[in-house]
PDB file of N, CA and C in Angstrom:
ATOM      1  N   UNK A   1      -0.755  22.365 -11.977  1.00  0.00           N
ATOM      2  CA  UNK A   1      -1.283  22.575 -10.651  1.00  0.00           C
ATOM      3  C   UNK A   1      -0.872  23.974 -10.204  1.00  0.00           C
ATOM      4  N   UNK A   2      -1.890  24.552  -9.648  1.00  0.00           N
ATOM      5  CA  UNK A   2      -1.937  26.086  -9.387  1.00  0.00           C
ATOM      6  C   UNK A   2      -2.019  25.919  -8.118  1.00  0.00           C
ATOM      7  N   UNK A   3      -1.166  27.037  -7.201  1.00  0.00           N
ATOM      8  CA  UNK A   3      -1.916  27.458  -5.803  1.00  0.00           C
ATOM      9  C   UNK A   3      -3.439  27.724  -5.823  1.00  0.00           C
ATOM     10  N   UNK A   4      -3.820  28.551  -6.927  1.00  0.00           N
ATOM     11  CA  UNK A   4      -5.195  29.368  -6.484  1.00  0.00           C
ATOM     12  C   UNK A   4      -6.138  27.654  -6.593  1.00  0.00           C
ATOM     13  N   UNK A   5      -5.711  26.149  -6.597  1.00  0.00           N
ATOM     14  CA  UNK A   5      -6.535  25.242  -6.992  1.00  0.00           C
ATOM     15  C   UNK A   5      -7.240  24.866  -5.991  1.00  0.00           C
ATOM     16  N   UNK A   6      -6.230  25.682  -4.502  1.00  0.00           N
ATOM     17  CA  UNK A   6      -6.337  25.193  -3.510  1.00  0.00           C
ATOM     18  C   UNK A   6      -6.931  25.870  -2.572  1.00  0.00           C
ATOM     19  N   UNK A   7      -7.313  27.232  -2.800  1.00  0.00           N
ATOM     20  CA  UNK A   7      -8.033  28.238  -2.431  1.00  0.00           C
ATOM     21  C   UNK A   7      -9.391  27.559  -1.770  1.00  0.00           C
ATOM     22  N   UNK A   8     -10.020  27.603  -0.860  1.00  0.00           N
ATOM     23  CA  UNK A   8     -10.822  27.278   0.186  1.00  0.00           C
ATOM     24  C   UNK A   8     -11.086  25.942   0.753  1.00  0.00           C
ATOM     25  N   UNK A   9     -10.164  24.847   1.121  1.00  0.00           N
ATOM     26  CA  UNK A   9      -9.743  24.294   1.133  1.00  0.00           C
ATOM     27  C   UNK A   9      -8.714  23.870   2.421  1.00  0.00           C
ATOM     28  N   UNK A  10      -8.680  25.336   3.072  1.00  0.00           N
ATOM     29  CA  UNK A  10      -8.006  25.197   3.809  1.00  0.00           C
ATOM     30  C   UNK A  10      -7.744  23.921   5.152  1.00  0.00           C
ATOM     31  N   UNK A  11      -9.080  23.806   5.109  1.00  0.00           N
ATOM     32  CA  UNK A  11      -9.427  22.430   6.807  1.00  0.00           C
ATOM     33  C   UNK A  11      -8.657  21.127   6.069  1.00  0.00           C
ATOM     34  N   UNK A  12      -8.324  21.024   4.607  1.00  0.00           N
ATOM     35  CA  UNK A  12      -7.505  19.772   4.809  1.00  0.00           C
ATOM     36  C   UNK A  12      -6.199  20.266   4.488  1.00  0.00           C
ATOM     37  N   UNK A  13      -5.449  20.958   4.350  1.00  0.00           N
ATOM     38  CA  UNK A  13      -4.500  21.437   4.350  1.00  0.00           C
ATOM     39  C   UNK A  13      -3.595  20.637   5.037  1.00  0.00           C
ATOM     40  N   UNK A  14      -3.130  20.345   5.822  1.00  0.00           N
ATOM     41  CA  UNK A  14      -2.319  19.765   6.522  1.00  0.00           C
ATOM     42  C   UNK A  14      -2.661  18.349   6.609  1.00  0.00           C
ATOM     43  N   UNK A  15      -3.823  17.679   5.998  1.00  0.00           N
ATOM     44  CA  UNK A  15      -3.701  16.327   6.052  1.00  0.00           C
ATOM     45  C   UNK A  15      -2.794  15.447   5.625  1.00  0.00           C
ATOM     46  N   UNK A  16      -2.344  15.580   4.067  1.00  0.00           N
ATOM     47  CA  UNK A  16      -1.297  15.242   3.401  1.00  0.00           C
ATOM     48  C   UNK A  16       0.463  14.993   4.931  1.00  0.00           C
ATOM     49  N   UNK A  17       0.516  16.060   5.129  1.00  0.00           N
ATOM     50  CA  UNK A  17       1.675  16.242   5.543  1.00  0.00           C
ATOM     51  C   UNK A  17       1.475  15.857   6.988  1.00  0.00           C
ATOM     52  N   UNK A  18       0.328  15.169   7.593  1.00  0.00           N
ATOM     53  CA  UNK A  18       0.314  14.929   9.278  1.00  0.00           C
ATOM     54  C   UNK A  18       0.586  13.595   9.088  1.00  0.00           C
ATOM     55  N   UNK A  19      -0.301  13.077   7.752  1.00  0.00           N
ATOM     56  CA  UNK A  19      -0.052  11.422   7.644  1.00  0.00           C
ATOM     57  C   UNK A  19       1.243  11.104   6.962  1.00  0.00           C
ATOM     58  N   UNK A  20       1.993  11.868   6.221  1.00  0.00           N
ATOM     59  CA  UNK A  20       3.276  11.537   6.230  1.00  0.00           C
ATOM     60  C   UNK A  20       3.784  11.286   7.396  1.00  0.00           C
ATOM     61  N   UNK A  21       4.020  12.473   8.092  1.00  0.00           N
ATOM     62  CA  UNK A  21       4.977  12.539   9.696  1.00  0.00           C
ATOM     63  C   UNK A  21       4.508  11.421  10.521  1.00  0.00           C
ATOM     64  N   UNK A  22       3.068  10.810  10.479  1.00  0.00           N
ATOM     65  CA  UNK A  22       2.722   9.675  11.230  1.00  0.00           C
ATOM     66  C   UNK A  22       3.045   8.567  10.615  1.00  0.00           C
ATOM     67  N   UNK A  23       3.492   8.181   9.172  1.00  0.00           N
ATOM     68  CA  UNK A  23       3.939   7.299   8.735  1.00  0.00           C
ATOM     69  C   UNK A  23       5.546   6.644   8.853  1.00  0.00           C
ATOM     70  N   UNK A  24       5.917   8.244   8.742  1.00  0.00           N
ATOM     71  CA  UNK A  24       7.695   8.015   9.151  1.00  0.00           C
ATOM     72  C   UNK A  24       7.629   7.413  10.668  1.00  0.00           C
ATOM     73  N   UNK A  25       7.178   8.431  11.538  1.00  0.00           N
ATOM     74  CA  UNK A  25       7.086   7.951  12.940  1.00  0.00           C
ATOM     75  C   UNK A  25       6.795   6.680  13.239  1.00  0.00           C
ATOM     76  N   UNK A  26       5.527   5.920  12.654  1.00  0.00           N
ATOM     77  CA  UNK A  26       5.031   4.511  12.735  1.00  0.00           C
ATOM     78  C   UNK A  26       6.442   3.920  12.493  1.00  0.00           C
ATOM     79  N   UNK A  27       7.280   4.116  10.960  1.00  0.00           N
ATOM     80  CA  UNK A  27       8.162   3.385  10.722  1.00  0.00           C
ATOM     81  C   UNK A  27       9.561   3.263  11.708  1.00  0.00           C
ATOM     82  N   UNK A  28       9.513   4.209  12.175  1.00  0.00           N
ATOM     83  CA  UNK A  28      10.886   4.429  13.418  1.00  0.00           C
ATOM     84  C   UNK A  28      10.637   3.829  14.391  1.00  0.00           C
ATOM     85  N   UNK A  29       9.420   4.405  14.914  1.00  0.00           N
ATOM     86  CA  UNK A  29       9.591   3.728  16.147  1.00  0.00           C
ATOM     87  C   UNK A  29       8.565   2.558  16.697  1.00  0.00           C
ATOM     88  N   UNK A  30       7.965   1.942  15.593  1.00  0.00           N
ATOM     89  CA  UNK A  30       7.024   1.037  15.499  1.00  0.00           C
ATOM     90  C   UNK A  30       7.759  -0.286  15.915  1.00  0.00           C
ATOM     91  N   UNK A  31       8.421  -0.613  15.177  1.00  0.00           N
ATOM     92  CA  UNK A  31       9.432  -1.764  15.960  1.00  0.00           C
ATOM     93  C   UNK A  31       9.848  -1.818  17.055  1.00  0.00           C
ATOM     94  N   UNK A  32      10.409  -0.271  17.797  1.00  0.00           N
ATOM     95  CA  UNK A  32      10.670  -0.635  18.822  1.00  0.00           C
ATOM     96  C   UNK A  32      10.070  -0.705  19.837  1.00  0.00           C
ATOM     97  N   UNK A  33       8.825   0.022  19.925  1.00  0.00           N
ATOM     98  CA  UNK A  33       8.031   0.023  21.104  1.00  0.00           C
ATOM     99  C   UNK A  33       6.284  -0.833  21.400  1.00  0.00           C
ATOM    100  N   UNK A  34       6.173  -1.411  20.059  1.00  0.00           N
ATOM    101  CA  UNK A  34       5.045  -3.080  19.985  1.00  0.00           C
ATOM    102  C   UNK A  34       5.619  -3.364  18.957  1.00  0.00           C
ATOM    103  N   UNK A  35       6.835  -4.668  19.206  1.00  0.00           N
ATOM    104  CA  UNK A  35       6.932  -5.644  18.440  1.00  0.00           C
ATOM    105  C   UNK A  35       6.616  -6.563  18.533  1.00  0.00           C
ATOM    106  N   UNK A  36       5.768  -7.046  19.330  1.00  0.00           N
ATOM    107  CA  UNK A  36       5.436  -8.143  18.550  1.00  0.00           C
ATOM    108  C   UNK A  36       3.442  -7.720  17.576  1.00  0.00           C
ATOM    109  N   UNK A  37       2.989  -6.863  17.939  1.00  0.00           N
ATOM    110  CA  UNK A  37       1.744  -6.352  17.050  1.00  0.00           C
ATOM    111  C   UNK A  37       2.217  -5.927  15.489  1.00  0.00           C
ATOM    112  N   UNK A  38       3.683  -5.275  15.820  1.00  0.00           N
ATOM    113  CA  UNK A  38       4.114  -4.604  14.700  1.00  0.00           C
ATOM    114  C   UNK A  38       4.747  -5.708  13.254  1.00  0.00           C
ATOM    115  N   UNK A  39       4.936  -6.929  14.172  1.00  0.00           N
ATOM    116  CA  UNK A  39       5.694  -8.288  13.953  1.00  0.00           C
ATOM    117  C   UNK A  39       4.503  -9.024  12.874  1.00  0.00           C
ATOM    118  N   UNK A  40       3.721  -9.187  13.803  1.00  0.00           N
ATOM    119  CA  UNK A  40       2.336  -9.728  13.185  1.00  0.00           C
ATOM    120  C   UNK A  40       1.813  -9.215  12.009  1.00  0.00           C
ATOM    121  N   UNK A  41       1.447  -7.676  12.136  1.00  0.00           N
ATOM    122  CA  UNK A  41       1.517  -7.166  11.089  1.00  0.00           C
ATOM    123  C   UNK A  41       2.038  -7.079   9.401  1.00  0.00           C
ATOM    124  N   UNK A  42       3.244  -6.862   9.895  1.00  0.00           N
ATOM    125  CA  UNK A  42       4.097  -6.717   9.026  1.00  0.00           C
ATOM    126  C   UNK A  42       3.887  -8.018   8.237  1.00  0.00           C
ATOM    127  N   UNK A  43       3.904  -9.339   8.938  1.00  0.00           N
ATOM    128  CA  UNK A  43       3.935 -10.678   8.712  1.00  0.00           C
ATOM    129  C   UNK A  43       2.668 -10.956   7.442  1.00  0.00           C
ATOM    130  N   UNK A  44       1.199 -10.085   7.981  1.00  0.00           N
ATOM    131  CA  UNK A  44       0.534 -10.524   7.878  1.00  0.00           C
ATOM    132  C   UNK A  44       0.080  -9.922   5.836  1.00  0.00           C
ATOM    133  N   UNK A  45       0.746  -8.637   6.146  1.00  0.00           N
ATOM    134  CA  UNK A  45       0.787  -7.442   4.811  1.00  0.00           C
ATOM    135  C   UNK A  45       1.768  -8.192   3.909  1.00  0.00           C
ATOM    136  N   UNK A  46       2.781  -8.865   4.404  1.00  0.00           N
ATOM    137  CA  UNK A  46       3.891  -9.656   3.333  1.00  0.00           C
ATOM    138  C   UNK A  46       3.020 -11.327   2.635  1.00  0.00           C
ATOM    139  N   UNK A  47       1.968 -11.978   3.384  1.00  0.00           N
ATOM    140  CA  UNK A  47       1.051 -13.199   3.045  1.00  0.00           C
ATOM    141  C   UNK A  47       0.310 -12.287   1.970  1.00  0.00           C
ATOM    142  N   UNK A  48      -0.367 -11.148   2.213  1.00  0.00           N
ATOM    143  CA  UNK A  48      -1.230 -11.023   1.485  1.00  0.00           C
ATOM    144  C   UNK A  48      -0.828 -10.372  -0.171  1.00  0.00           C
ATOM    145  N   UNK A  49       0.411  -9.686   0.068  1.00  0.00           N
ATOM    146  CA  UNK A  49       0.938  -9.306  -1.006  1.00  0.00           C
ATOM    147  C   UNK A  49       1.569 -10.502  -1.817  1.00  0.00           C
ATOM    148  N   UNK A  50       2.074 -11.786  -1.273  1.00  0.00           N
ATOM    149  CA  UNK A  50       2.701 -12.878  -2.004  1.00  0.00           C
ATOM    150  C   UNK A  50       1.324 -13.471  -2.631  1.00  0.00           C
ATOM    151  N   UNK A  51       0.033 -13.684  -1.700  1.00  0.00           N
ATOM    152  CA  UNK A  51      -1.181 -14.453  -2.293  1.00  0.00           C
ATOM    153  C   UNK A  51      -1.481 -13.434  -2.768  1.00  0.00           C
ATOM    154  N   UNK A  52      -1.423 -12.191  -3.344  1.00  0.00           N
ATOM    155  CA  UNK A  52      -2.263 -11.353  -4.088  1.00  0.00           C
ATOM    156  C   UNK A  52      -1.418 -11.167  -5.692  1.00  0.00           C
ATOM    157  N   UNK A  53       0.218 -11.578  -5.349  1.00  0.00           N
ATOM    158  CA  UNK A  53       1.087 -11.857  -6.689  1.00  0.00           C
ATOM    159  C   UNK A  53       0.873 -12.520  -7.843  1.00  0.00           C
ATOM    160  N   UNK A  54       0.529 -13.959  -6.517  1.00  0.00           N
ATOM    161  CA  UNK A  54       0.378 -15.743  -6.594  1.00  0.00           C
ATOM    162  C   UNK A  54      -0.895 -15.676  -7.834  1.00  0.00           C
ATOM    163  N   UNK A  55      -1.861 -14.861  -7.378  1.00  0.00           N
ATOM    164  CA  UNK A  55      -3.042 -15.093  -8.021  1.00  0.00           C
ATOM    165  C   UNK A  55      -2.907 -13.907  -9.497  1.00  0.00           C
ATOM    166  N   UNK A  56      -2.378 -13.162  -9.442  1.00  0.00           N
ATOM    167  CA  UNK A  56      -2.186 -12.371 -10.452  1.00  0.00           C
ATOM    168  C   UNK A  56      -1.334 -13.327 -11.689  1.00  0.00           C
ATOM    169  N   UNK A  57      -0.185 -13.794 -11.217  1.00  0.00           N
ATOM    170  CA  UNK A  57       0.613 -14.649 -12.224  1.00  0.00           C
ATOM    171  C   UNK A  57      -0.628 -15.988 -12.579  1.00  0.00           C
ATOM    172  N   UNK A  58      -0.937 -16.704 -11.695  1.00  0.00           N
ATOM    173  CA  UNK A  58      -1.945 -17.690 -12.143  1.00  0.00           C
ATOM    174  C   UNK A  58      -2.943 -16.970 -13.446  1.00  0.00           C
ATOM    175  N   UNK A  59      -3.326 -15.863 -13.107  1.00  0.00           N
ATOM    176  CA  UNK A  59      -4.378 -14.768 -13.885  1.00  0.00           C
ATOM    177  C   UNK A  59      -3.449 -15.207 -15.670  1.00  0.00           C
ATOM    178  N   UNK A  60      -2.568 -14.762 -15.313  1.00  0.00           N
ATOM    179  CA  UNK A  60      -2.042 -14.250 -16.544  1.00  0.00           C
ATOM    180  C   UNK A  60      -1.016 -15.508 -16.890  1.00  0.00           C
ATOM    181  N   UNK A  61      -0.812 -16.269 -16.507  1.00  0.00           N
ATOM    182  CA  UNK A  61      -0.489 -17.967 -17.084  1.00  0.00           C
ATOM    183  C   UNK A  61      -2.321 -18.076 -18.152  1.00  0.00           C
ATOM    184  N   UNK A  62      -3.671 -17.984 -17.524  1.00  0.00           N
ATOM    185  CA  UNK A  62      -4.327 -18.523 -17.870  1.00  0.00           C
ATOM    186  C   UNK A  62      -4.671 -17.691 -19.076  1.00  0.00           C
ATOM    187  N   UNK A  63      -4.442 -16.635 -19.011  1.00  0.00           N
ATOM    188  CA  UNK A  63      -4.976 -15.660 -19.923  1.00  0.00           C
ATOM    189  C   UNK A  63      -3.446 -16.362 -21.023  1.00  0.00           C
ATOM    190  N   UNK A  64      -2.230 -16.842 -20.856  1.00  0.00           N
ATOM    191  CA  UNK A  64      -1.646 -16.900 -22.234  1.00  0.00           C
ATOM    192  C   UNK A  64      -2.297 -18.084 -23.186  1.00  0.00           C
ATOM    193  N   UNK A  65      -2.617 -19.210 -22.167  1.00  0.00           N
ATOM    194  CA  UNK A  65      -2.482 -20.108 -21.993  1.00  0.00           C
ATOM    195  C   UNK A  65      -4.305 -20.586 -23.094  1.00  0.00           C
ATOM    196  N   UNK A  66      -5.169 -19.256 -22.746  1.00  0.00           N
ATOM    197  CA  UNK A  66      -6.289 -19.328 -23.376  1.00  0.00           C
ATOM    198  C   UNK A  66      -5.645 -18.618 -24.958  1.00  0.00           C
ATOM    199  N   UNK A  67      -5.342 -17.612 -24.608  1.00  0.00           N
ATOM    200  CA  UNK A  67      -4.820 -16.711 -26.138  1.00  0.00           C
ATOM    201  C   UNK A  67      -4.093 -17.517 -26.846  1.00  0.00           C
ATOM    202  N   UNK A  68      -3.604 -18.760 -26.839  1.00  0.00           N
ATOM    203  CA  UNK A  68      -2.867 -19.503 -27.467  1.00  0.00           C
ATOM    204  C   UNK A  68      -3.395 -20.329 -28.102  1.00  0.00           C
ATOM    205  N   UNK A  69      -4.522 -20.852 -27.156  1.00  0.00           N
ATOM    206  CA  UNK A  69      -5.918 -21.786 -27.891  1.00  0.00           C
ATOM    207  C   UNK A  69      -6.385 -20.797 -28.889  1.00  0.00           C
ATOM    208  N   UNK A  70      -7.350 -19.806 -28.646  1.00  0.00           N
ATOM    209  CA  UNK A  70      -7.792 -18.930 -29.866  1.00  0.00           C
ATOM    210  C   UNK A  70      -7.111 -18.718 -30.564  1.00  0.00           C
ATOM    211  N   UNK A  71      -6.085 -18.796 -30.788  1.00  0.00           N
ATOM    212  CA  UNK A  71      -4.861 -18.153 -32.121  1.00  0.00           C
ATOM    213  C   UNK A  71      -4.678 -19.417 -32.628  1.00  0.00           C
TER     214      UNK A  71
END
């Protein structure tokens, strides 16, 4: 990766680094000032990552579970 890659380009320049600083910020002070939206949230991103696990391991139980029949 070169500087010159980035040569005209300039209008997003600072995107990278605004949505960082708004991400840290979300994380600081997100709890303290709507918790209970921030509550919900959070709640709601931790269901979908356990049912999105849930179904991946089921995936791959079935996939041994077939490869074992064919062999």
């Amino acid at each position: 990766m070169d500087i010159n890659d980035f040569k005209g380009i300039s209008y997003f320049r600072f995107f990278v680094p605004i949505v960082f600083i708004i991400c840290w910020a979300s994380m600081i002070l997100g709890p303290e000032f709507i918790t209970l939206p921030y509550r919900e949230f959070g709640l709601l991103v931790y269901v979908y990552f356990f049912l999105k696990s849930t179904y991946q391991l089921v995936l791959m139980i079935n996939m041994v579970l077939k490869g074992n029949a064919a062999l």
